[in-house]
PDB file of N, CA and C in Angstrom:
ATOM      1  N   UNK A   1     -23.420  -0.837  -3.794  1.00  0.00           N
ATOM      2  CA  UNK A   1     -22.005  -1.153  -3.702  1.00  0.00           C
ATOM      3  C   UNK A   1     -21.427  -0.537  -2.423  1.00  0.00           C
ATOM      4  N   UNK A   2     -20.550  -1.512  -2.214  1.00  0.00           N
ATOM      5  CA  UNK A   2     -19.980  -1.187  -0.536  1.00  0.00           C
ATOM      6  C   UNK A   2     -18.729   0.079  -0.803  1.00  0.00           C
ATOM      7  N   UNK A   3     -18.749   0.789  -0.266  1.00  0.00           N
ATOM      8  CA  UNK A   3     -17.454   1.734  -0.014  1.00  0.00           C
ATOM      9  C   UNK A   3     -16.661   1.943   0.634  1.00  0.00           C
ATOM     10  N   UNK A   4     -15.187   1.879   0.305  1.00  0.00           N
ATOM     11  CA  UNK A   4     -14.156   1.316   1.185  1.00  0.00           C
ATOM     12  C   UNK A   4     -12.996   2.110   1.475  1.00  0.00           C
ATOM     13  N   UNK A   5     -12.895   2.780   2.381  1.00  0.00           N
ATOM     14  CA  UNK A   5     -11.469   4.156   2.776  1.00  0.00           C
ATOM     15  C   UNK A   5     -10.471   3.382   3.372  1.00  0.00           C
ATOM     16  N   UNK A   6      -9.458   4.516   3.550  1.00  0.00           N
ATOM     17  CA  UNK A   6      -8.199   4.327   4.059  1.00  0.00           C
ATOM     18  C   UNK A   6      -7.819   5.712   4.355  1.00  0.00           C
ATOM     19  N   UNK A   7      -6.932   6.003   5.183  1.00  0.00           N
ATOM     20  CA  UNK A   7      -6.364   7.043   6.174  1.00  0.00           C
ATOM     21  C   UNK A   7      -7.148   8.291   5.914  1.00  0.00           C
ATOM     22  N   UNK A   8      -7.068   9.600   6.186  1.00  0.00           N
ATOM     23  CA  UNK A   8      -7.809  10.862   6.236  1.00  0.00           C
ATOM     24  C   UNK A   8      -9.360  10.298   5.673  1.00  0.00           C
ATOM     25  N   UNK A   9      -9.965   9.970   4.675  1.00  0.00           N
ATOM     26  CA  UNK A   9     -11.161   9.681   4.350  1.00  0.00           C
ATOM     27  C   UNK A   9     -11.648   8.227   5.659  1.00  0.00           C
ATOM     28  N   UNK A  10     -10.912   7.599   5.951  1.00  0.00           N
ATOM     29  CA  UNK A  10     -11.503   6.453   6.607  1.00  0.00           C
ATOM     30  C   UNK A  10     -11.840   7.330   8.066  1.00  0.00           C
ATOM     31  N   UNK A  11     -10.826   8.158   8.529  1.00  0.00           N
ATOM     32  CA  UNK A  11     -11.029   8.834   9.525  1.00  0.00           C
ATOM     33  C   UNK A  11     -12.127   9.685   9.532  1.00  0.00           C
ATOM     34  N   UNK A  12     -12.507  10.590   8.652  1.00  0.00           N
ATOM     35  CA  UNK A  12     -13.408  11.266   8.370  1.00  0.00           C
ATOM     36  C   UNK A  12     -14.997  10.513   8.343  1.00  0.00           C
ATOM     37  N   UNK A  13     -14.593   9.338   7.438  1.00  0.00           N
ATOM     38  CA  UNK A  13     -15.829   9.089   7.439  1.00  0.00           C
ATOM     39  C   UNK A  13     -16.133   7.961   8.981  1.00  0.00           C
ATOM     40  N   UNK A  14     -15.573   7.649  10.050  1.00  0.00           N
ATOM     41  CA  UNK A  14     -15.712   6.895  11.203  1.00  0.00           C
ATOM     42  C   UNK A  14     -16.524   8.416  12.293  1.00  0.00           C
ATOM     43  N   UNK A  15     -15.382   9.470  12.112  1.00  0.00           N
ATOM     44  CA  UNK A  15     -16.106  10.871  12.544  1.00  0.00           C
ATOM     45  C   UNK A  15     -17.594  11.039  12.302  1.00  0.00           C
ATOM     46  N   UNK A  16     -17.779  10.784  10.986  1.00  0.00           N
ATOM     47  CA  UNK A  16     -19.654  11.434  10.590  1.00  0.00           C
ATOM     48  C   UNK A  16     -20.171  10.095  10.873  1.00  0.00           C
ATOM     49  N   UNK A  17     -19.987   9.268  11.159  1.00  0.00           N
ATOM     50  CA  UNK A  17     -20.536   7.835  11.434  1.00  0.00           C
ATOM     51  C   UNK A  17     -21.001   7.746  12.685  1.00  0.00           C
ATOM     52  N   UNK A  18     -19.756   7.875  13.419  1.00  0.00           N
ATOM     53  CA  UNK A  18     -19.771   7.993  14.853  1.00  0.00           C
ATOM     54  C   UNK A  18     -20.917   8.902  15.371  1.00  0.00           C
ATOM     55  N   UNK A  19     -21.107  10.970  14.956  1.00  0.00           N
ATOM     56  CA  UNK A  19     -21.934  11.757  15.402  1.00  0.00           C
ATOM     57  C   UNK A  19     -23.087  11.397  14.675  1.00  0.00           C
ATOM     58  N   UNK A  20     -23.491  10.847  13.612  1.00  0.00           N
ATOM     59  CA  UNK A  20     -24.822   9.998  13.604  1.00  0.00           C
ATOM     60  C   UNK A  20     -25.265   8.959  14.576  1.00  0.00           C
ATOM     61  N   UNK A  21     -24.219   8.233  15.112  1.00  0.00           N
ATOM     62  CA  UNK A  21     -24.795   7.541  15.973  1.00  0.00           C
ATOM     63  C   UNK A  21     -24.797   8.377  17.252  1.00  0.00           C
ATOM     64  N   UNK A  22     -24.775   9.302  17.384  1.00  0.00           N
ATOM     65  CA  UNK A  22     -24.490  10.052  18.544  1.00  0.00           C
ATOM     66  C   UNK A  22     -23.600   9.716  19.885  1.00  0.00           C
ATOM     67  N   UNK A  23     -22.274   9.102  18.730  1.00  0.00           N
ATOM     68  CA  UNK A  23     -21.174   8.934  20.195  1.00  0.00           C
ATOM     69  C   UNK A  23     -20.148  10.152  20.291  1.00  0.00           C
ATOM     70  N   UNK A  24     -19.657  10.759  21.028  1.00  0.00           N
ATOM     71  CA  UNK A  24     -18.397  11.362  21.442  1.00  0.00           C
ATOM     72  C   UNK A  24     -17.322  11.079  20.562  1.00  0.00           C
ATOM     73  N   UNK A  25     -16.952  11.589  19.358  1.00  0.00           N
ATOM     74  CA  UNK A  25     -15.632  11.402  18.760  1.00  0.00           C
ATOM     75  C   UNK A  25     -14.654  12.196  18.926  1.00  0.00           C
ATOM     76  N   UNK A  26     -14.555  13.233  19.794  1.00  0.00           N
ATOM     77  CA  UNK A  26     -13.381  14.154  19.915  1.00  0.00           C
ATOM     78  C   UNK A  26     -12.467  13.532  20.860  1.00  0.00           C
ATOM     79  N   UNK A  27     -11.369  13.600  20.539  1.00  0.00           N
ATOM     80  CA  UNK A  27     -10.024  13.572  21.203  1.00  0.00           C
ATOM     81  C   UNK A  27     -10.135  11.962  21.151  1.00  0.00           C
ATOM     82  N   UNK A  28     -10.411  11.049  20.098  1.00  0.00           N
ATOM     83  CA  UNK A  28     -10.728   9.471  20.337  1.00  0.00           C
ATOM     84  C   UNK A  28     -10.009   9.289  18.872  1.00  0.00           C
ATOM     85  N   UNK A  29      -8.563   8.887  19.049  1.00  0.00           N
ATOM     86  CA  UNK A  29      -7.940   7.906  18.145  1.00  0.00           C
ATOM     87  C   UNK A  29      -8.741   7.026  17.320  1.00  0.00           C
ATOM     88  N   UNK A  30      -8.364   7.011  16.010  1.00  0.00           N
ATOM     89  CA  UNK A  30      -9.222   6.820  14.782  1.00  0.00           C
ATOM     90  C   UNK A  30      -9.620   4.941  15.211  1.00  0.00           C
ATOM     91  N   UNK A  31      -8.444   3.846  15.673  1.00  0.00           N
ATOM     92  CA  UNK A  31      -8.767   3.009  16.213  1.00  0.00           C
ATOM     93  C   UNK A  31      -9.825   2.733  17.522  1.00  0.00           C
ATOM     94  N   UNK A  32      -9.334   3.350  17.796  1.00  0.00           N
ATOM     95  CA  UNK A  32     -10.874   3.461  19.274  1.00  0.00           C
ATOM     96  C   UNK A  32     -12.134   3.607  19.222  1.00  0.00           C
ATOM     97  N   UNK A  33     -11.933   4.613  18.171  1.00  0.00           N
ATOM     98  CA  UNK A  33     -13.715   5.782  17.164  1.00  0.00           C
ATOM     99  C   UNK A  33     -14.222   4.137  16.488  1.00  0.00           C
ATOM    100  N   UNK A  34     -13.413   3.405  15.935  1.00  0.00           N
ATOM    101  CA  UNK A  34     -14.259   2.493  15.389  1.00  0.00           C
ATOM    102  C   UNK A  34     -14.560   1.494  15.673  1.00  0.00           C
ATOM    103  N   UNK A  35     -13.864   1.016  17.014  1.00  0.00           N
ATOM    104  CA  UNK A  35     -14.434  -0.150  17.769  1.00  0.00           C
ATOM    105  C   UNK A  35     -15.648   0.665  18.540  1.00  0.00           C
ATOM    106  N   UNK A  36     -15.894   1.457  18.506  1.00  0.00           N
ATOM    107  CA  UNK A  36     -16.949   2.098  19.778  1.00  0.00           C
ATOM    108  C   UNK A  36     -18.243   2.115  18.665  1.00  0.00           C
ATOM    109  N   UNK A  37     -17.835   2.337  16.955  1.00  0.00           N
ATOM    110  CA  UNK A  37     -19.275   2.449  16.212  1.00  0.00           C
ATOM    111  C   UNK A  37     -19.642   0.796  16.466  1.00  0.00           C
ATOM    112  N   UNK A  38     -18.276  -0.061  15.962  1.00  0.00           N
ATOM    113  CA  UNK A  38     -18.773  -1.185  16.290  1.00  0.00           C
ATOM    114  C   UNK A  38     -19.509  -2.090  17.098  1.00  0.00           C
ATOM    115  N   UNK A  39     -19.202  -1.200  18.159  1.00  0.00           N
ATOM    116  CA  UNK A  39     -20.378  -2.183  19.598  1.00  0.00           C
ATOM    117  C   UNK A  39     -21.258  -1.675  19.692  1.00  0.00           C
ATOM    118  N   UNK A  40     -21.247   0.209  19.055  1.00  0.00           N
ATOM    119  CA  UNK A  40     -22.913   0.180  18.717  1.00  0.00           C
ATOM    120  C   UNK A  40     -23.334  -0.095  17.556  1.00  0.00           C
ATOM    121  N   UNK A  41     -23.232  -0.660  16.732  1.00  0.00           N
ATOM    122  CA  UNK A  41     -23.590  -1.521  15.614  1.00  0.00           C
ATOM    123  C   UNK A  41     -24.259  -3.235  16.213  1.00  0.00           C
ATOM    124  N   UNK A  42     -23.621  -3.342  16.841  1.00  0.00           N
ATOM    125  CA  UNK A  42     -23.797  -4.376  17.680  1.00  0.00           C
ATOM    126  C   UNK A  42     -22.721  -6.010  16.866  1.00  0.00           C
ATOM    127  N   UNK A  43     -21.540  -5.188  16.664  1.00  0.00           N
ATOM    128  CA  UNK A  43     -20.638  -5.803  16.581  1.00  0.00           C
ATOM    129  C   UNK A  43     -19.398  -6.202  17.528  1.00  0.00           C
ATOM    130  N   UNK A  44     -18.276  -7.047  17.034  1.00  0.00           N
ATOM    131  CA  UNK A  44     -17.004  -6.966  18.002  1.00  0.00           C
ATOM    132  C   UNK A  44     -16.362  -5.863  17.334  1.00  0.00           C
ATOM    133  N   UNK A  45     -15.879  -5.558  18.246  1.00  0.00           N
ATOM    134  CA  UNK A  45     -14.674  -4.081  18.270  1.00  0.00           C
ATOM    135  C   UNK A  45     -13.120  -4.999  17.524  1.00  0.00           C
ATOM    136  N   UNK A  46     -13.463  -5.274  16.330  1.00  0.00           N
ATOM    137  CA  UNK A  46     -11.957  -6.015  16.268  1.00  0.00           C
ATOM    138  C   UNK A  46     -11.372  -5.240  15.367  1.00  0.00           C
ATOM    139  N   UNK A  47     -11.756  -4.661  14.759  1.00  0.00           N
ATOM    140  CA  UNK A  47     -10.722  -3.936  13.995  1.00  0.00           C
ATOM    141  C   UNK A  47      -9.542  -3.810  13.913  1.00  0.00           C
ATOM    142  N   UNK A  48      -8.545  -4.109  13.272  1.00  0.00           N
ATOM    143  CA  UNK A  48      -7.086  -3.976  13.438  1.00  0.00           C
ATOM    144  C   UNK A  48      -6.765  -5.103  14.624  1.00  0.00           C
ATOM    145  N   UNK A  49      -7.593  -5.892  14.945  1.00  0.00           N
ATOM    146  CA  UNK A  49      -7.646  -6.521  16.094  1.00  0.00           C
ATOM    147  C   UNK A  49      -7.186  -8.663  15.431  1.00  0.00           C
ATOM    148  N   UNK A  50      -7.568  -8.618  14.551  1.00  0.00           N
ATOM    149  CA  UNK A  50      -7.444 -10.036  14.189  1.00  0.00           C
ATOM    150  C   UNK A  50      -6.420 -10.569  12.987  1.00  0.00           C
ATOM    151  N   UNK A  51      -5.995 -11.897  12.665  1.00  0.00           N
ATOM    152  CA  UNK A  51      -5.410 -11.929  11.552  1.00  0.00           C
ATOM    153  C   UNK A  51      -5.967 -12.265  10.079  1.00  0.00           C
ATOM    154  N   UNK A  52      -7.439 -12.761  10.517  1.00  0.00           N
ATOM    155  CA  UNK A  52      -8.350 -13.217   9.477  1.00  0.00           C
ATOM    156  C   UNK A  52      -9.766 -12.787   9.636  1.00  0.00           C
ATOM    157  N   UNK A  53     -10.214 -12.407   9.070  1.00  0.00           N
ATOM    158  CA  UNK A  53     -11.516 -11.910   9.036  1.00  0.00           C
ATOM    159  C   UNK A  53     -12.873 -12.588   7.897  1.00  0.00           C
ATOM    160  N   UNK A  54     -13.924 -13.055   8.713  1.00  0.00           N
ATOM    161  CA  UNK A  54     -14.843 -13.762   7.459  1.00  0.00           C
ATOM    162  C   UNK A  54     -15.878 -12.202   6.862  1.00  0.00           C
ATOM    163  N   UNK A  55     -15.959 -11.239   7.599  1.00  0.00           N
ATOM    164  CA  UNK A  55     -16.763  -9.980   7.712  1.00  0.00           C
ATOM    165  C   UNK A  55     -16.677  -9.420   6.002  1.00  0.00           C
ATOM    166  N   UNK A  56     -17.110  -9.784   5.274  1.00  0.00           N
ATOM    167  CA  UNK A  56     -16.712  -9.618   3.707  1.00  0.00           C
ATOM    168  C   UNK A  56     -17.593  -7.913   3.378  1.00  0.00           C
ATOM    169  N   UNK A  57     -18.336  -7.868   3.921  1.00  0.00           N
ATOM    170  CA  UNK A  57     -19.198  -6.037   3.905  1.00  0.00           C
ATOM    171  C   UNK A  57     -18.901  -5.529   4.769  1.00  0.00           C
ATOM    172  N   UNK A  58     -18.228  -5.299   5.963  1.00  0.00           N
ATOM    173  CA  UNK A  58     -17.379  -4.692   6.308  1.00  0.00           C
ATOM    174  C   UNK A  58     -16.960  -3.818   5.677  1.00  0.00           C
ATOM    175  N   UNK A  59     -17.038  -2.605   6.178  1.00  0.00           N
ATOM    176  CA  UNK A  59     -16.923  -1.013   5.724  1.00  0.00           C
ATOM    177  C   UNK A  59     -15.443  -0.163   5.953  1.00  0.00           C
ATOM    178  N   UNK A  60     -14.709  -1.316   7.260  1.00  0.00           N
ATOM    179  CA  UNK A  60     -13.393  -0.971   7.903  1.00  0.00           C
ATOM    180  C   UNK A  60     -12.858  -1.749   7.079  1.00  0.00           C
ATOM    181  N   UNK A  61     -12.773  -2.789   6.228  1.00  0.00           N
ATOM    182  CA  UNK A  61     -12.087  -3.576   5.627  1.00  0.00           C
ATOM    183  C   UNK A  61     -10.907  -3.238   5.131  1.00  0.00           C
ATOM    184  N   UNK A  62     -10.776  -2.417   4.370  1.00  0.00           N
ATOM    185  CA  UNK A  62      -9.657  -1.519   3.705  1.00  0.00           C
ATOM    186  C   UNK A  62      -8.334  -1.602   4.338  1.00  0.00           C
ATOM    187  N   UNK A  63      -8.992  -0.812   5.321  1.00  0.00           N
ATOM    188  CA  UNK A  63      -7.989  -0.499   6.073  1.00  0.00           C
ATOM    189  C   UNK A  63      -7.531  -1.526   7.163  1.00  0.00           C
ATOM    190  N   UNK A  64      -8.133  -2.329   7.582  1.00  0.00           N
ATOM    191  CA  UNK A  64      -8.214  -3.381   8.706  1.00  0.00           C
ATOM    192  C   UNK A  64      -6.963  -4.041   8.988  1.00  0.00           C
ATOM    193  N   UNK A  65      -6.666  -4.607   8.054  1.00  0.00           N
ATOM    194  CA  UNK A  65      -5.244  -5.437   7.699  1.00  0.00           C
ATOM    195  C   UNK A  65      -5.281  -6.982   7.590  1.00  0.00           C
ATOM    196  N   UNK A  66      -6.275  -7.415   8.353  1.00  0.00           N
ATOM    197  CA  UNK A  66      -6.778  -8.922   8.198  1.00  0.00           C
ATOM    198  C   UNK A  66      -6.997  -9.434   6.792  1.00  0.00           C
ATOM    199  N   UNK A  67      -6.543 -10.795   7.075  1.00  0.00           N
ATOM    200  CA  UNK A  67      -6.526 -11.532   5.624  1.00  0.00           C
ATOM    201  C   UNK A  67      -7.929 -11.674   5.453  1.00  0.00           C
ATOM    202  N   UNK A  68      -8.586 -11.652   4.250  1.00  0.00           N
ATOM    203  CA  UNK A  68     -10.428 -12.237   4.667  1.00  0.00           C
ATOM    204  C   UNK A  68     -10.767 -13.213   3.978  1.00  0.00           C
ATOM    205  N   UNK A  69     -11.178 -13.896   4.230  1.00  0.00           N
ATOM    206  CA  UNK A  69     -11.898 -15.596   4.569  1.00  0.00           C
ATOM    207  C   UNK A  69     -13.130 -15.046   4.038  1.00  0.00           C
ATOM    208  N   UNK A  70     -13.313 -15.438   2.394  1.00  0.00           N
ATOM    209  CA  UNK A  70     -13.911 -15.659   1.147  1.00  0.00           C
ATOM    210  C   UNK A  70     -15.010 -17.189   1.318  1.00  0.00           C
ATOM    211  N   UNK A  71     -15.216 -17.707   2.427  1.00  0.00           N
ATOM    212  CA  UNK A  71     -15.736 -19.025   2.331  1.00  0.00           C
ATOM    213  C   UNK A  71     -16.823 -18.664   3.143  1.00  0.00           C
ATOM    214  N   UNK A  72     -17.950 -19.187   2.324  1.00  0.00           N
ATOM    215  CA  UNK A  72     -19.737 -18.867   2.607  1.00  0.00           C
ATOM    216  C   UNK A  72     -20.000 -20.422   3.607  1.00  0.00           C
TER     217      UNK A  72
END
């Protein structure tokens, strides 16, 4: 099962995400920290970035704000 945060925990957990992947998270706004896991994920950096989203496991979801597009 997928697990899904919002503010202090979403931040926290983009932090231990981020130094597993071994990027730089200090002094990097919680929006920024997660477009940067995203392109090393080898995703788009959209986060907070779109109005609809098809990304249904998506881990930022929660918090994202995009409507999500349920169609396989």
């Amino acid at each position: 099962m997928q697990n899904y945060y919002t503010g202090l925990k979403l931040y926290s957990f983009a932090n231990e995400k981020a130094k597993e992947m071994g990027l730089n998270s200090s002094a990097v706004k919680m929006n920024s920290l997660i477009h940067m896991i995203q392109e090393k994920e080898g995703h788009s950096p959209c986060f907070r970035r779109k109005d609809h989203c098809s990304e249904i496991t998506c881990c930022w979801q929660a918090a994202c704000g995009a409507a999500m597009n349920y169609e396989i």
